[in-house]
N, C-alpha and C. Protein backbone atom coordinates (compact mmCIF):
# COMPACT_ATOMS: atom_id res chain seq x y z
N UNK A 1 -3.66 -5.70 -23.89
CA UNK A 1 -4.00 -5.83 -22.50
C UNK A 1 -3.40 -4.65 -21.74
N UNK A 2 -4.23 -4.23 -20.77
CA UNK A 2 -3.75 -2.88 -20.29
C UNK A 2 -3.62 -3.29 -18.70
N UNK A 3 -2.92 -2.90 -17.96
CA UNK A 3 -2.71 -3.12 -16.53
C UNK A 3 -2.32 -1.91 -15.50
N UNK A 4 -3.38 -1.57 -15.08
CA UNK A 4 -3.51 -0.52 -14.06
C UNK A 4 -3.03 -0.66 -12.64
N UNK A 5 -2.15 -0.26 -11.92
CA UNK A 5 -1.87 -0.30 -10.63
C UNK A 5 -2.48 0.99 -9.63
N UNK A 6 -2.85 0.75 -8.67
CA UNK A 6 -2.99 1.62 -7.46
C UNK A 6 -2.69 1.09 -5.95
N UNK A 7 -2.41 1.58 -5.28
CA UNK A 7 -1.81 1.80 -4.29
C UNK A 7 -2.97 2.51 -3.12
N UNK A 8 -3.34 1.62 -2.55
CA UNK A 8 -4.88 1.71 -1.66
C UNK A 8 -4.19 2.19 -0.17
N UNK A 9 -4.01 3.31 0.60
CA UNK A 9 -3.67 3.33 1.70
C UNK A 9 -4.50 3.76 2.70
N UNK A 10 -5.13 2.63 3.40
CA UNK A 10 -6.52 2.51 4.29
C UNK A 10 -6.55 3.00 5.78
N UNK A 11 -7.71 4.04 6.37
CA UNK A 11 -7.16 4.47 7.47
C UNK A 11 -8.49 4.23 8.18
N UNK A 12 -8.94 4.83 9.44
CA UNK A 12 -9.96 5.15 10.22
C UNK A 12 -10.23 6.16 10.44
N UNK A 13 -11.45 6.68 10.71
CA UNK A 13 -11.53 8.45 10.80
C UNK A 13 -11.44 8.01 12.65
N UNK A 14 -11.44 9.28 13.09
CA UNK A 14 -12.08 9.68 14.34
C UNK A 14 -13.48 9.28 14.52
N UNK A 15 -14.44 8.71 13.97
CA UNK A 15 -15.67 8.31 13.74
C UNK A 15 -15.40 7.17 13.67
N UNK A 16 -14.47 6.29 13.20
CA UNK A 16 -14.61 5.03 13.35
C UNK A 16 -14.80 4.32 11.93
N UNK A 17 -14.53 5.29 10.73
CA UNK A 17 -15.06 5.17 9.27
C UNK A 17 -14.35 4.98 8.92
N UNK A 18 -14.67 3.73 8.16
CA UNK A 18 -13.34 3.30 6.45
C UNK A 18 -13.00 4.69 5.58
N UNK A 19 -11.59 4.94 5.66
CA UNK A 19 -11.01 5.88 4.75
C UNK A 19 -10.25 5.68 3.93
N UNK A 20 -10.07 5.69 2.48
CA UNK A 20 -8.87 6.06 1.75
C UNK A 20 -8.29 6.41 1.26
N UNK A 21 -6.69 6.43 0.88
CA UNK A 21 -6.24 7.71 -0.05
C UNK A 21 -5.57 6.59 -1.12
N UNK A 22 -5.88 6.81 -2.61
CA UNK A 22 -5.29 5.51 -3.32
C UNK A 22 -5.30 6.65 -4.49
N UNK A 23 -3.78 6.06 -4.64
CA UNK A 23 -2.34 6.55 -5.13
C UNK A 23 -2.17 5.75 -6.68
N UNK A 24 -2.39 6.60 -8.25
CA UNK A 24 -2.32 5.84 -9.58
C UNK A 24 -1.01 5.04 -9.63
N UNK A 25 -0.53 4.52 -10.11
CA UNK A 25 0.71 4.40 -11.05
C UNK A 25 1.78 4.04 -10.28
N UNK A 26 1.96 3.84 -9.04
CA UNK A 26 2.87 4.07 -7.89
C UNK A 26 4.20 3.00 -8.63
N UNK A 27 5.62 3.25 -7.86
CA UNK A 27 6.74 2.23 -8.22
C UNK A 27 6.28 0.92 -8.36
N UNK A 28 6.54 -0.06 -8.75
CA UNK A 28 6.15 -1.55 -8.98
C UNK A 28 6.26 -2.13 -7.73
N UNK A 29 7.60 -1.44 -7.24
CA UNK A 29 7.96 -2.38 -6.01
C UNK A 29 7.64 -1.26 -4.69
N UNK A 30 6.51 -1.55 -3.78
CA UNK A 30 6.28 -0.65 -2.53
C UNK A 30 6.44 -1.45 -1.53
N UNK A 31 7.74 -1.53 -0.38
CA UNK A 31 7.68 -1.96 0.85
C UNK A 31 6.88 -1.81 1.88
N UNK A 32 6.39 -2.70 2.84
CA UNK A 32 6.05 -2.35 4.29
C UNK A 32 6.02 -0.69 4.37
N UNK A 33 7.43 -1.30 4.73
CA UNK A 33 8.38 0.17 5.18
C UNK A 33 8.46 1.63 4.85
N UNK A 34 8.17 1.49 3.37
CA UNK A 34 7.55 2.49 2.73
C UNK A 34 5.95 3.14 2.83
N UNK A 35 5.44 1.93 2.87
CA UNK A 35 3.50 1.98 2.94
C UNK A 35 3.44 3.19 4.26
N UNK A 36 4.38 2.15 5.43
CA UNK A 36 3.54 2.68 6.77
C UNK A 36 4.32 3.91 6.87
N UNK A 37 5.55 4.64 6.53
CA UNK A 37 6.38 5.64 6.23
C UNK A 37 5.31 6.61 5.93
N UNK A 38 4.66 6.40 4.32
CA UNK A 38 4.02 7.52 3.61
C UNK A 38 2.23 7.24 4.48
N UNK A 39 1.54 6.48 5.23
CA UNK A 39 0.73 6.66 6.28
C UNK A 39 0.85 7.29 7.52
N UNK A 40 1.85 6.81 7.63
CA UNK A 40 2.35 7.71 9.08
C UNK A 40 2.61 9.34 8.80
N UNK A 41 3.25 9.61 7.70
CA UNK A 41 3.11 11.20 7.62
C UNK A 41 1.63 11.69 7.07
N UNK A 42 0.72 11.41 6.20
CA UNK A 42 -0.35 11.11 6.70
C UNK A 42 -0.80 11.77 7.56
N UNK A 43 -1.01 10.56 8.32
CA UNK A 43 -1.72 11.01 9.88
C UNK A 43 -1.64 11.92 10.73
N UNK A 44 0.11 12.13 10.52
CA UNK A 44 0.62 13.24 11.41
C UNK A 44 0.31 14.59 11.07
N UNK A 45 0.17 14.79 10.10
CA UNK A 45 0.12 15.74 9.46
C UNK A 45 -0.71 16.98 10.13
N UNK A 46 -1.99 16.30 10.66
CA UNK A 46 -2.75 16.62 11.43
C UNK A 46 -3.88 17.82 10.33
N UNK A 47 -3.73 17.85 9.60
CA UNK A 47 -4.64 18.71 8.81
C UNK A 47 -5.87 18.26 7.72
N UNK A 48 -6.12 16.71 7.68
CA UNK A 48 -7.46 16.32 7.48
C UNK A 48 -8.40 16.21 8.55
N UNK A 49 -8.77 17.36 8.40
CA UNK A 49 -10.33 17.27 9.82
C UNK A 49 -11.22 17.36 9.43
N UNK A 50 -12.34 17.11 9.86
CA UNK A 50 -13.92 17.91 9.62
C UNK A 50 -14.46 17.90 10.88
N UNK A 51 -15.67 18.14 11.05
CA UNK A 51 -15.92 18.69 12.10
C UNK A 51 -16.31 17.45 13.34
N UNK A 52 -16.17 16.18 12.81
CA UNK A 52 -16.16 15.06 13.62
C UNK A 52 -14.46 14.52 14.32
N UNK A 53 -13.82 14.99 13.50
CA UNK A 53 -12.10 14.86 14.28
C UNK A 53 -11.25 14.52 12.95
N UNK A 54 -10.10 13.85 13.28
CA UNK A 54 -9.24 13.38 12.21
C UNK A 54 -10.38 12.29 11.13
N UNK A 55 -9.90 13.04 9.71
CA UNK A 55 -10.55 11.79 8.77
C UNK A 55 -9.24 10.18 8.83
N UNK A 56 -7.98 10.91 8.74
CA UNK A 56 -7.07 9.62 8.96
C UNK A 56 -6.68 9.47 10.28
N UNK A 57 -7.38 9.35 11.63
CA UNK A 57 -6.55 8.95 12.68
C UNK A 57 -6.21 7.50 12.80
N UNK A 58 -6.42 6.42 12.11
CA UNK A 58 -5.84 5.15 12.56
C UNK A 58 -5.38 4.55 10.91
N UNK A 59 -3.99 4.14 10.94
CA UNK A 59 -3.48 3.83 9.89
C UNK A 59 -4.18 1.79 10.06
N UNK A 60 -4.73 1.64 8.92
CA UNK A 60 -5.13 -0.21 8.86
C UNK A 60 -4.40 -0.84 8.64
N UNK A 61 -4.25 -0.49 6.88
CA UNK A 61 -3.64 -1.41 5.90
C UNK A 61 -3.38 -1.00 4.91
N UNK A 62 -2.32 -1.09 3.87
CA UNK A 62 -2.15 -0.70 2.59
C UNK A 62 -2.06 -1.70 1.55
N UNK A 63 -2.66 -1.61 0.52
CA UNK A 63 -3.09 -2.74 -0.38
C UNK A 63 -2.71 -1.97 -2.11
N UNK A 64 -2.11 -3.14 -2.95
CA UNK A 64 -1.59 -3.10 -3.94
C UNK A 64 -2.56 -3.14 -4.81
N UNK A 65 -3.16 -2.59 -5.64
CA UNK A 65 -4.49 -3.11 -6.34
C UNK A 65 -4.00 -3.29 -8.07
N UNK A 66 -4.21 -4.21 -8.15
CA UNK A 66 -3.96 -4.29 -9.91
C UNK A 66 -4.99 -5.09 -10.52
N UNK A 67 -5.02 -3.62 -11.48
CA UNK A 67 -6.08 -4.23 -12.63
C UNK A 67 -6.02 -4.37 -14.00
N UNK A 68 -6.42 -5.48 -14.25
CA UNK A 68 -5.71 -5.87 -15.83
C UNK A 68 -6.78 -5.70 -16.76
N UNK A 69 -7.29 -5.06 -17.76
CA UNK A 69 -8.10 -5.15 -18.44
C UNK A 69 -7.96 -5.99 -20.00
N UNK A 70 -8.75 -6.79 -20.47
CA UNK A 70 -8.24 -6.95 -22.05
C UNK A 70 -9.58 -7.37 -22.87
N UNK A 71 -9.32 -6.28 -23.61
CA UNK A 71 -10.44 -5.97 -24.96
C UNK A 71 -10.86 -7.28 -25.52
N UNK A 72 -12.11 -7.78 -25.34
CA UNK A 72 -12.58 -9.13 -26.28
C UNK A 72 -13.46 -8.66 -27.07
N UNK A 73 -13.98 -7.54 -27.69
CA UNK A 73 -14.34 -7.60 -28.79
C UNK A 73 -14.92 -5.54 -29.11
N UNK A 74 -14.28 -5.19 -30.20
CA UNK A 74 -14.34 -3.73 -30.42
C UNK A 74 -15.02 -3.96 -31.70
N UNK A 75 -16.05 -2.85 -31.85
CA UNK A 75 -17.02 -2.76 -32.89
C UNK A 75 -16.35 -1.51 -33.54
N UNK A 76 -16.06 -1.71 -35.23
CA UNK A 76 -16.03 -1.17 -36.09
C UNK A 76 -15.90 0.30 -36.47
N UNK A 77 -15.55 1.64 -36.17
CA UNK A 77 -16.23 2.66 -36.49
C UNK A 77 -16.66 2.94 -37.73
C-alpha cells in the first residue's frame, strides 16, 4: 500500500478564479499557523501576475490531501 500526501494551498486570482499551489510530500504534521504563514508570503510576494492582476490575491483554504493507493491485482510479466 502506498500513501501519497499533498498539501493543497488554495487562493483567488484577481479575476475571481480558483487557484492552486499543491506542495508533494510536505511534514506529516502542517499547522494553521504554518499553512497561512507559507500563503501569506505567497501573496505578498507580489510577482504572480498576468495580465488580468494577481493569480494569488485572496488566500481561501489549505487542505491536506492524502492518497492511499493499494494494488488488487498485478499481471505477470
Amino acid at each position: 500500500m502506498e500513501t501519497v500526501r499533498t498539501l493543497a494551498l488554495n487562493f483567488k486570482s484577481a479575476e475571481g478564479k480558483n487557484k492552486a499551489v499543491r506542495l508533494n510530500n510536505p511534514q506529516d504534521q502542517v499547522s494553521a499557523d504554518q499553512a497561512k504563514t507559507a500563503m501569506d508570503a505567497i501573496r505578498d510576494t507580489d510577482i504572480f501576475k498576468d495580465d488580468a492582476g494577481d493569480l494569488y490575491a485572496a488566500s481561501v483554504n489549505a487542505e491536506m490531501i492524502v492518497k492511499t493507493t493499494e494494488e488488487v491485482y498485478k499481471a505477470e510479466a
